[in-house]
Protein backbone atom coordinates (compact mmCIF):
# COMPACT_ATOMS: atom_id res chain seq x y z
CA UNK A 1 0.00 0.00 0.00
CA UNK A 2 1.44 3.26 -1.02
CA UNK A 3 1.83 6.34 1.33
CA UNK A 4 -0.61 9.18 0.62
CA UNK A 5 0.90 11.49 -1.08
CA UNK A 6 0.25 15.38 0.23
CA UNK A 7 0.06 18.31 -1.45
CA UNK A 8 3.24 20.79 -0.85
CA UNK A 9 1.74 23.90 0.25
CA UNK A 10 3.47 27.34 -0.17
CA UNK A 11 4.85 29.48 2.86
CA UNK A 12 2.15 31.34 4.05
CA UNK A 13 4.52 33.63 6.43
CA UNK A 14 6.13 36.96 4.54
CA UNK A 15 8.78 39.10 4.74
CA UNK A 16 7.54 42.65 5.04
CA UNK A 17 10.34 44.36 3.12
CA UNK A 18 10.42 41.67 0.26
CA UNK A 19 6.80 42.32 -0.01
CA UNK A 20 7.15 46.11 0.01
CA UNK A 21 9.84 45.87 -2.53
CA UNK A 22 7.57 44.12 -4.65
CA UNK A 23 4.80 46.48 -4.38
CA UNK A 24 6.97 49.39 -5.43
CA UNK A 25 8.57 47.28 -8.57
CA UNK A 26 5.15 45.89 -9.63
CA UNK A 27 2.52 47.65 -8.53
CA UNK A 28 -0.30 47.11 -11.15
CA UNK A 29 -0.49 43.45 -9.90
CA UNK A 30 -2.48 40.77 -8.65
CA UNK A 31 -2.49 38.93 -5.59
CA UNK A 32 -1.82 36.14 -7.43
CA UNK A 33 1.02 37.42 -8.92
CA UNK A 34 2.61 38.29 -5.92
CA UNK A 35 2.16 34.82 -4.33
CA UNK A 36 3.54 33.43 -7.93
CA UNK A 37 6.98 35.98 -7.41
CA UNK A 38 7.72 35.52 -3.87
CA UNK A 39 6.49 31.93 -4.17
CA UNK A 40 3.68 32.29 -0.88
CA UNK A 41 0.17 31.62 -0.78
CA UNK A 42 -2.49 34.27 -2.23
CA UNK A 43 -4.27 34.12 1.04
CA UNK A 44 -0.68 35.44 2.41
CA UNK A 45 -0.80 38.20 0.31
CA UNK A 46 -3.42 39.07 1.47
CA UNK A 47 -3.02 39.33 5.17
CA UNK A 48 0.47 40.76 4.68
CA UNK A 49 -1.37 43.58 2.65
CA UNK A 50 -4.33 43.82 4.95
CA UNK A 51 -1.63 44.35 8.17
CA UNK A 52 -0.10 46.83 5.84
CA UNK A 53 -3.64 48.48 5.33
CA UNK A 54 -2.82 48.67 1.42
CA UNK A 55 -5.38 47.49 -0.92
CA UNK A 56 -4.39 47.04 -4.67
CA UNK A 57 -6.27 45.48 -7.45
CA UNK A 58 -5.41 47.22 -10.93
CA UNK A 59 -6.66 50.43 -11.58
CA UNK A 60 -8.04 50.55 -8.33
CA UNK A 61 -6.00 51.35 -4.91
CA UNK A 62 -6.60 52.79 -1.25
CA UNK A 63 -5.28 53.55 1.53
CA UNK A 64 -6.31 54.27 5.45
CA UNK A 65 -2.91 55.58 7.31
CA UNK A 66 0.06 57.96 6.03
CA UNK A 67 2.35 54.98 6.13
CA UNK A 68 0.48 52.98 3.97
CA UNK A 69 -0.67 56.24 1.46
CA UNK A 70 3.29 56.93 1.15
CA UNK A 71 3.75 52.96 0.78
CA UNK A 72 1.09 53.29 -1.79
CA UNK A 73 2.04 56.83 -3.69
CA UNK A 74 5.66 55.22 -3.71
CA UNK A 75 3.81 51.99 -6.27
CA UNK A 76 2.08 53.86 -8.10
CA UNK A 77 4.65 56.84 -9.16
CA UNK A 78 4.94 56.26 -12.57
CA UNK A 79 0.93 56.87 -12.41
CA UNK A 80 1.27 59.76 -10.52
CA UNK A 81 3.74 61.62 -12.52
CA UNK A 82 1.45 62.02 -15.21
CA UNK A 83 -0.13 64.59 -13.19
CA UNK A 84 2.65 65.92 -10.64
CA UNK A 85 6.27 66.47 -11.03
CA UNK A 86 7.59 63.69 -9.35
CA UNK A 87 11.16 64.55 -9.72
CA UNK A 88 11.61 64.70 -5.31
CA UNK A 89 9.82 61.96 -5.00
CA UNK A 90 7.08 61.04 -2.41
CA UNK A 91 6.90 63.08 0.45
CA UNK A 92 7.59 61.30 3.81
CA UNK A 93 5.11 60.69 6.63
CA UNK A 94 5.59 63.72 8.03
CA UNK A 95 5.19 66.28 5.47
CA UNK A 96 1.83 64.61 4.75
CA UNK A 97 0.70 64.84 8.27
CA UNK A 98 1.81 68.30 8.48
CA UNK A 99 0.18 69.66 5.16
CA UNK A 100 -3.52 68.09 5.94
CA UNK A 101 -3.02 69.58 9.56
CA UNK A 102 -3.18 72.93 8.14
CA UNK A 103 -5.64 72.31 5.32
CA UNK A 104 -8.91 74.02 6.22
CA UNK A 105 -12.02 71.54 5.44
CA UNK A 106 -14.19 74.82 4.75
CA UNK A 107 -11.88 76.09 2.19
CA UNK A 108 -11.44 72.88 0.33
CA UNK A 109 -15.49 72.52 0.31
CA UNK A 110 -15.14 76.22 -1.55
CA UNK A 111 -12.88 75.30 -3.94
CA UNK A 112 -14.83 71.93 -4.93
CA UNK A 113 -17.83 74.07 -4.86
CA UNK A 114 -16.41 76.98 -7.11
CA UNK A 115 -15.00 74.30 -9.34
CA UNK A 116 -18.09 72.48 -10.05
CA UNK A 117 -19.75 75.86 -11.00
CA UNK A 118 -17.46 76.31 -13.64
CA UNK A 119 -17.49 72.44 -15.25
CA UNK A 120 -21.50 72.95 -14.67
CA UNK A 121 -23.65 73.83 -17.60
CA UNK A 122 -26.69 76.05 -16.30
CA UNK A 123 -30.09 75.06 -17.17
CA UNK A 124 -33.62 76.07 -17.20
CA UNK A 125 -34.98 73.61 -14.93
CA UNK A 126 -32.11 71.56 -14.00
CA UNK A 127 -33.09 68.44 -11.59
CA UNK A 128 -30.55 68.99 -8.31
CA UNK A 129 -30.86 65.81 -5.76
CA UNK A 130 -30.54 65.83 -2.50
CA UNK A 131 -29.66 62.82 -0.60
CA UNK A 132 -27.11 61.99 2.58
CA UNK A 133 -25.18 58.56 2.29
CA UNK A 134 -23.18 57.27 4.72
CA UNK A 135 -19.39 56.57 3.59
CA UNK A 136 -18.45 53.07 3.87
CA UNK A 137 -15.23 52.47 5.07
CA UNK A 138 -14.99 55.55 7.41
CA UNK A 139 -15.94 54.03 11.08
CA UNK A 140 -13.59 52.32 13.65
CA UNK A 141 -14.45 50.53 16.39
CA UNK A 142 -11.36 50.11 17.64
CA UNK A 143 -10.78 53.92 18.08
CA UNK A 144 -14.46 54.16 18.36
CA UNK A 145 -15.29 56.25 15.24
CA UNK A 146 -18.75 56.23 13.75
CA UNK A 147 -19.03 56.33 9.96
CA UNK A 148 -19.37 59.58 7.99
CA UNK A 149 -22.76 61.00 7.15
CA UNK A 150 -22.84 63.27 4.18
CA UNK A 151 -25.52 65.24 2.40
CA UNK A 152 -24.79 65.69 -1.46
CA UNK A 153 -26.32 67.72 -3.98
CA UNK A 154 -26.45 66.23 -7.19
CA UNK A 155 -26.91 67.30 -10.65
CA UNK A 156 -28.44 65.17 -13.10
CA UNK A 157 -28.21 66.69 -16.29
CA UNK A 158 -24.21 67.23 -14.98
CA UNK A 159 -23.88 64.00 -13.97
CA UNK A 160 -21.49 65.62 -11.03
CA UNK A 161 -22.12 66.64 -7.24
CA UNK A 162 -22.35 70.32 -7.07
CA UNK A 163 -22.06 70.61 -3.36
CA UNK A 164 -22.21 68.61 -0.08
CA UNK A 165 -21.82 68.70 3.88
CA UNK A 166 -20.91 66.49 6.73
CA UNK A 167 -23.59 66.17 9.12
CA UNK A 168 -23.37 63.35 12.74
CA UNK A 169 -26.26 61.20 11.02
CA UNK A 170 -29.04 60.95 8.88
CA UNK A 171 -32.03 62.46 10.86
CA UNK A 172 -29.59 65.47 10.79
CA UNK A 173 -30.22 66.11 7.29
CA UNK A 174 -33.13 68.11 8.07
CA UNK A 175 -31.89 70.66 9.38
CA UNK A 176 -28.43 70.83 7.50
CA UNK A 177 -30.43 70.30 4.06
CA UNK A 178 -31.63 74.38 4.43
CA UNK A 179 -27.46 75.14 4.67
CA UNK A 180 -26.48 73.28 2.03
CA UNK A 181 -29.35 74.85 -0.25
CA UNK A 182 -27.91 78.55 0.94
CA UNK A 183 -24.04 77.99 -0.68
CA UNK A 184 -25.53 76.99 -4.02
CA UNK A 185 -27.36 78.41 -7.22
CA UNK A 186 -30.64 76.96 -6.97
CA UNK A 187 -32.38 79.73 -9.25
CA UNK A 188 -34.38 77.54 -12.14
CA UNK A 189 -33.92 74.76 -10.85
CA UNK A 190 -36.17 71.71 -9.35
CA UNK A 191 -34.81 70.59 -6.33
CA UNK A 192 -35.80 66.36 -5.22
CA UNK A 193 -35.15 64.81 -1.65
CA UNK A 194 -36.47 62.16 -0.15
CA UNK A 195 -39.48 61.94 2.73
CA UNK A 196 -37.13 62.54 5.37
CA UNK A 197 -36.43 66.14 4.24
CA UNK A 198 -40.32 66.96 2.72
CA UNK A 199 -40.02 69.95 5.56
CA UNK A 200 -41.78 73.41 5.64
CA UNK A 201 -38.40 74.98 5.88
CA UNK A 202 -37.25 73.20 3.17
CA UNK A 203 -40.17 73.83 1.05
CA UNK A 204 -39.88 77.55 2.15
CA UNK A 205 -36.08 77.93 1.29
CA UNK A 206 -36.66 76.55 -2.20
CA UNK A 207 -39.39 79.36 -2.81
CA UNK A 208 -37.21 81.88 -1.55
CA UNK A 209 -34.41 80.75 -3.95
CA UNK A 210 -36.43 80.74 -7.02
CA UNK A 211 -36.12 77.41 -7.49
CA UNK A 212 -39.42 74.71 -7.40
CA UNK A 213 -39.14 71.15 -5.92
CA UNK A 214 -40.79 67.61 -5.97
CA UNK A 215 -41.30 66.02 -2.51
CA UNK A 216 -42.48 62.56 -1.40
CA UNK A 217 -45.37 62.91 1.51
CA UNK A 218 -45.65 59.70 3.64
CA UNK A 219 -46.43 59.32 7.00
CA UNK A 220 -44.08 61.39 8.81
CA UNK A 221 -47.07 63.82 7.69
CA UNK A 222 -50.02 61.98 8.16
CA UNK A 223 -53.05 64.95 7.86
CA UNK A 224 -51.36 66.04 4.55
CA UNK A 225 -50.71 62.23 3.46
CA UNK A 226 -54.61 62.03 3.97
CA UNK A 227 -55.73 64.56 2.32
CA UNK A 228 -53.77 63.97 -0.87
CA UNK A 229 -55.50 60.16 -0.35
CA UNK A 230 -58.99 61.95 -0.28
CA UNK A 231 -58.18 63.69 -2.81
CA UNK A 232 -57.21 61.28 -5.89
CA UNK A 233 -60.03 58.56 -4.53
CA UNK A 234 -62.29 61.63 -4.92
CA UNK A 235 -60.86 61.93 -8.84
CA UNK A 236 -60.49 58.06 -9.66
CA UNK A 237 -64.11 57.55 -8.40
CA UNK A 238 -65.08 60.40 -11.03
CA UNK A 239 -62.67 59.83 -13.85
CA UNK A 240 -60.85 62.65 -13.00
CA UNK A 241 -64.07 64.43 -14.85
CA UNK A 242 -64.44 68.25 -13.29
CA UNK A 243 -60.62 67.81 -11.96
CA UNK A 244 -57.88 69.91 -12.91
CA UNK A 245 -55.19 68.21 -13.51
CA UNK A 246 -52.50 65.88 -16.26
CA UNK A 247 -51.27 62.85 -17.14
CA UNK A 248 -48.11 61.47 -18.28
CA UNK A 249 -47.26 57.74 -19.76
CA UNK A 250 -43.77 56.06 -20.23
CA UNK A 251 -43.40 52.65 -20.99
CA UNK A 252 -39.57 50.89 -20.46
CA UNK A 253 -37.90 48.33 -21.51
CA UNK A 254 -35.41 46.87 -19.34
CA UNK A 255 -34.13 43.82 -17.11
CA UNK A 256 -36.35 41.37 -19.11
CA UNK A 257 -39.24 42.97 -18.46
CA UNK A 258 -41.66 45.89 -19.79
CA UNK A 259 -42.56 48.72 -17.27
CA UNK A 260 -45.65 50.65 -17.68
CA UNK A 261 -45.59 53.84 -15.27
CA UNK A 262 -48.27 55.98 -15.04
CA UNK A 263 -48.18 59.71 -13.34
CA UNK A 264 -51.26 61.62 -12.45
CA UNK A 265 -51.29 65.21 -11.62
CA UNK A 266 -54.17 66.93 -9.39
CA UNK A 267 -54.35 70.51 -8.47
CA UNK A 268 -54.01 71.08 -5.22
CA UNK A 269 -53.96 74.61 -4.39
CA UNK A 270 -57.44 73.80 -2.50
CA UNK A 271 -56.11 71.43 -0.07
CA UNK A 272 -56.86 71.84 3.84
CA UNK A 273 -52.78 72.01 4.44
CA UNK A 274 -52.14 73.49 1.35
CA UNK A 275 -51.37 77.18 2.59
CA UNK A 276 -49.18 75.96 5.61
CA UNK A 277 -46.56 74.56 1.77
CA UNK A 278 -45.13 77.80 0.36
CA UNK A 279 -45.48 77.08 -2.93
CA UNK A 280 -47.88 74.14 -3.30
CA UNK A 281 -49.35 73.78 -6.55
CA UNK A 282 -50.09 70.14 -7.26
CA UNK A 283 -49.72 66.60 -6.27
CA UNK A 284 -48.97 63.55 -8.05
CA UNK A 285 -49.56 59.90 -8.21
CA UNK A 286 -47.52 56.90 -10.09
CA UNK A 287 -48.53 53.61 -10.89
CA UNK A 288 -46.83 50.95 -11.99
CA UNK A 289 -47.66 47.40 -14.18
């Protein structure tokens, strides 16, 4: 009877500096690649890269400390000096501490904000988003850090973020929604949020901006919720005959199956609530086969 014969498994224990080395001289490369080179497991790669808080697959990198963002600049300098005159090199630990230290977080948002003004085409009725996501990738528990909360404004016919704010978490929004609306051009425009943020102040600012805006209503305002109920069971039971109001059809195509979506349009100026909405004019109601 023969021995078994067992498979010869590769060292899964690395040497940091070999690995670093190898970073620097290939760094658009796979794990796999790596563990091929320094003759290792993958799943050793891994670890050893996870310890070093680097993350590399090609064309996509990151980076969570200043050792490992010099670590990682230092891999990908040929990439970088398309952009920056890399003839000094990567700066060291330090020098990146010391530069974000003085950076000021309100300034930057400035910049980004007078930036996107100028890439920004303006439009006559330009659809601007509002909507707070919550950054993965940004909490600790070990140094007990909660994840980042931000409010963005987004443009859809720019297909770019036009503005956005930090806020502690998302039922913050409501209040830091009005802010963010005050450093940008809303003028023309149609602002969209979601139920959270269908506020009177919100409503109000918009008015006050010149710009108009399309808000879900659900139960977080139940009397108006109601009424707008009342209202199209009122119209369907009649109709829509002696109702002012519109329709709209659009009929897609997509993910194996067709989409029928219907939109209804009612006035509303004659609603109970209506005066206590600056700027109420109409509600609307999709359906969907």
């Amino acid at each position: 009877m023969e021995p078994k014969r067992t498979k010869i498994r590769p060292a899964i224990k690395i040497d940091r500096e070999t690995l670093m080395e190898d970073i620097k001289k290939y760094s658009d490369a796979f794990n796999y690649e790596r563990a091929y080179r320094l003759n290792v497991s993958a799943s050793g790669i891994r670890c050893a890269m996870k310890r070093l808080r680097i993350s590399y697959k090609k064309k996509h990198s990151s980076s969570d400390d200043w050792e490992a963002i010099v670590l990682q600049a230092n891999s990908m300098k040929a990439w970088l000096s398309q952009f920056v005159d890399m003839t000094n090199g990567i700066p060291c630990v330090k020098t990146f501490k010391r530069v974000f230290a003085v950076l000021d977080p309100g300034g930057l948002e400035r910049i980004q904000r007078t930036l996107t003004e100028l890439l920004k085409k303006k439009k006559l009725g330009e659809v601007i988003s509002f909507d707070g996501k919550t950054m993965r990738g940004t909490s600790c528990s070990e140094k007990d850090l909660k994840a980042i909360h931000m409010l963005n404004a987004w443009s859809h016919d720019n297909g770019i973020c036009i503005g956005h704010m930090k806020v502690d978490d998302k039922s913050n929004e409501i209040t830091a929604l009005p802010r963010l609306m005050e450093l940008l051009d809303l003028k023309g425009t149609v602002i969209t949020a979601d139920a959270l943020n269908t506020q009177k102040e919100t409503v109000g600012k918009a008015i006050s901006m010149g710009a108009d805006y399309v808000f879900p209503v659900k139960g977080n305002h139940p009397t108006l919720l109601e009424e707008i109920k009342t209202l199209f069971n009122d119209a369907e039971s009649k109709g829509f005959r002696g109702f002012d109001g519109d329709d709209y059809e659009t009929l897609e195509k997509s993910h194996g199956r067709v989409e029928l979506r219907k939109y209804h349009s009612l006035d509303a100026t004659e609603l109970p609530s209506a005066e206590e909405w600056q700027g109420l004019r109409s509600r609307g109601c999709p359906t969907f086969s």
